[in-house]
Protein backbone atom coordinates (compact mmCIF):
# COMPACT_ATOMS: atom_id res chain seq x y z
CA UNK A 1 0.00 0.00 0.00
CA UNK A 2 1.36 3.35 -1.08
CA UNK A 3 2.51 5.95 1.86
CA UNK A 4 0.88 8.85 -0.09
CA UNK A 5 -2.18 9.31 1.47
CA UNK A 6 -4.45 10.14 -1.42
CA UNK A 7 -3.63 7.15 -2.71
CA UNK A 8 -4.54 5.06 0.29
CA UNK A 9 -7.93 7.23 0.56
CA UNK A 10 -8.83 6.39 -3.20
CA UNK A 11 -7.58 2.73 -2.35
CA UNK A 12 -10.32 2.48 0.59
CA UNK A 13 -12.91 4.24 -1.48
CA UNK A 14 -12.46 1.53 -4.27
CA UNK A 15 -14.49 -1.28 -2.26
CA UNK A 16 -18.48 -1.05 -2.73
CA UNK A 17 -18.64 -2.68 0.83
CA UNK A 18 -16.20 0.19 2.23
CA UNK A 19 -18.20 2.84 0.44
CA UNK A 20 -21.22 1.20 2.47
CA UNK A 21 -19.80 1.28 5.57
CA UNK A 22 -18.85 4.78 5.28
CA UNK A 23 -22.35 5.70 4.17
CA UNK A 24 -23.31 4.00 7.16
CA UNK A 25 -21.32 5.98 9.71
CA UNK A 26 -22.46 9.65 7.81
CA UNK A 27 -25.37 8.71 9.84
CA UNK A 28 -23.70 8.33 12.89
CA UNK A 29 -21.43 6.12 15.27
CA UNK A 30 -21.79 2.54 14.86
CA UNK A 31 -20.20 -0.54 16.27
CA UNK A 32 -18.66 -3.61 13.99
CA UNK A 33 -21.75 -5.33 14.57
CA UNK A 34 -24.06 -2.91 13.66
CA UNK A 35 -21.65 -2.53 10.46
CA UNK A 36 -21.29 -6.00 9.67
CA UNK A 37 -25.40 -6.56 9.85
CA UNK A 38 -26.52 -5.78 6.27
CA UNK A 39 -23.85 -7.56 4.46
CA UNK A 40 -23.66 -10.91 3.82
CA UNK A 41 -19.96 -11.54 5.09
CA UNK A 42 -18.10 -12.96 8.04
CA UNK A 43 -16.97 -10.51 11.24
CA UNK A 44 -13.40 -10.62 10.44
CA UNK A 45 -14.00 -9.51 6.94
CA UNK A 46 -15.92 -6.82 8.00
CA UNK A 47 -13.06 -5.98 10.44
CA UNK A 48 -10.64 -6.18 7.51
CA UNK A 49 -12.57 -3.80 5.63
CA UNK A 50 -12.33 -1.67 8.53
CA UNK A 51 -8.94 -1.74 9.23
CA UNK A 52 -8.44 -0.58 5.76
CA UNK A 53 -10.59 2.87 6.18
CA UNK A 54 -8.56 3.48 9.27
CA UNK A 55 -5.05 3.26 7.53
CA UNK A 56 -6.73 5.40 5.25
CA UNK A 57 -7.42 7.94 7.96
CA UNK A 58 -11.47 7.49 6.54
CA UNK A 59 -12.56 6.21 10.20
CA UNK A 60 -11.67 6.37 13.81
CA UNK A 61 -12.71 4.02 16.42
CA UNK A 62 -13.03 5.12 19.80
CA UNK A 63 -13.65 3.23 22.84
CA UNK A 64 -16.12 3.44 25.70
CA UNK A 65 -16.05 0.49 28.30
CA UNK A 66 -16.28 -2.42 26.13
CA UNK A 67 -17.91 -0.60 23.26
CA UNK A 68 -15.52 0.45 20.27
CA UNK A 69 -17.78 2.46 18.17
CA UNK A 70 -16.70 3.75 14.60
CA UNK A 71 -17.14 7.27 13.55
CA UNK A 72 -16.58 8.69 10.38
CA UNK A 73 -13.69 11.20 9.46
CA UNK A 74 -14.07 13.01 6.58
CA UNK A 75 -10.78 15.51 6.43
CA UNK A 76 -9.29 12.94 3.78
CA UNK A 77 -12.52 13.11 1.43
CA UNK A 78 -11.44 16.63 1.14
CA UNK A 79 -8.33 15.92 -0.38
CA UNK A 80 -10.74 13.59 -3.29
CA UNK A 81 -12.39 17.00 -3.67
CA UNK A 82 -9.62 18.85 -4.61
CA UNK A 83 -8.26 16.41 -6.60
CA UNK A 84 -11.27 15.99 -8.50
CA UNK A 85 -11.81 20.05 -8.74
CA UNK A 86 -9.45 20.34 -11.71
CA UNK A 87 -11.27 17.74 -13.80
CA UNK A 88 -14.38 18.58 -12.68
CA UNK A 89 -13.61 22.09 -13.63
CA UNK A 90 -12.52 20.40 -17.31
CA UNK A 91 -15.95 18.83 -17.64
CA UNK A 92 -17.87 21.54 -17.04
CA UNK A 93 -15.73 23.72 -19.81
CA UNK A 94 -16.81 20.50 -22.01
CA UNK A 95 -20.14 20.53 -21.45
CA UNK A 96 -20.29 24.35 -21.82
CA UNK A 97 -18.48 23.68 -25.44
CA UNK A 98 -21.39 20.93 -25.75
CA UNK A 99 -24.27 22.79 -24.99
CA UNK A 100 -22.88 25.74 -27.20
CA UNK A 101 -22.72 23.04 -30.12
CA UNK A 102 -25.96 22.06 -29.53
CA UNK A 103 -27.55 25.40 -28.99
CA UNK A 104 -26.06 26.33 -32.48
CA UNK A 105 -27.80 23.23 -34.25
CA UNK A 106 -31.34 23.72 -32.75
CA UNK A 107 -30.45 28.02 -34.43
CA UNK A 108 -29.28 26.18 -37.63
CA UNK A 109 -32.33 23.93 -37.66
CA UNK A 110 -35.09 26.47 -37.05
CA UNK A 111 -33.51 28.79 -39.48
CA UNK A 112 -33.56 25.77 -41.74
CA UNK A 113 -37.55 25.21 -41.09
CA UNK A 114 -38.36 29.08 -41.19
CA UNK A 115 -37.07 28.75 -45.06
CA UNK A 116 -38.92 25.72 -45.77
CA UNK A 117 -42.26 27.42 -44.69
């Protein structure tokens, strides 16, 4: 696993079953338990799932008597943000071209039907 931490975040983020737990916990605390319960997978794999969104700084677990309960960190999803701001910023200049393109066909096509009439 790479040491550069986007890298690990877009790592964790790869997993549909990480994705759910993390949509999970945007709702709130939750223990393993309560994490493992919709999927159809074993407690340890669950846990390894886990462990992998807290190398990649994506969850913390913190610990009250015998209760470990997972919450959320987003600070690393910012760093996806930014990352994806300079191609997001690409596609909208792309679909601005588009709907300039398109904008001049339905002109070209009106004008074409004003001459037929």
């Amino acid at each position: 696993m790479s040491h550069d931490p986007l890298s690990d975040t877009l790592f964790a983020l790869a997993d549909p079953t990480r994705r759910a737990i993390l949509a999970r916990l945007s709702k709130g605390e939750a223990t393993v338990n309560e994490l493992a319960a919709p999927f159809d997978i074993s407690l340890p794999a669950v846990s390894k799932h886990l462990k992998v969104l807290e190398r990649a700084r994506l969850i913390s677990r913190g610990r009250t008597a015998q209760w470990r309960p997972c919450r959320l960190e987003p600070e690393p999803l910012k760093a996806v943000d930014g990352w994806l701001g300079d191609y997001r910023t690409l596609w909208e200049h792309r679909l601005d071209r588009l709907e300039d393109y398109l904008a001049t066909l339905q002109a070209d096509h009106d004008h074409q039907e004003d001459k037929n009439d």
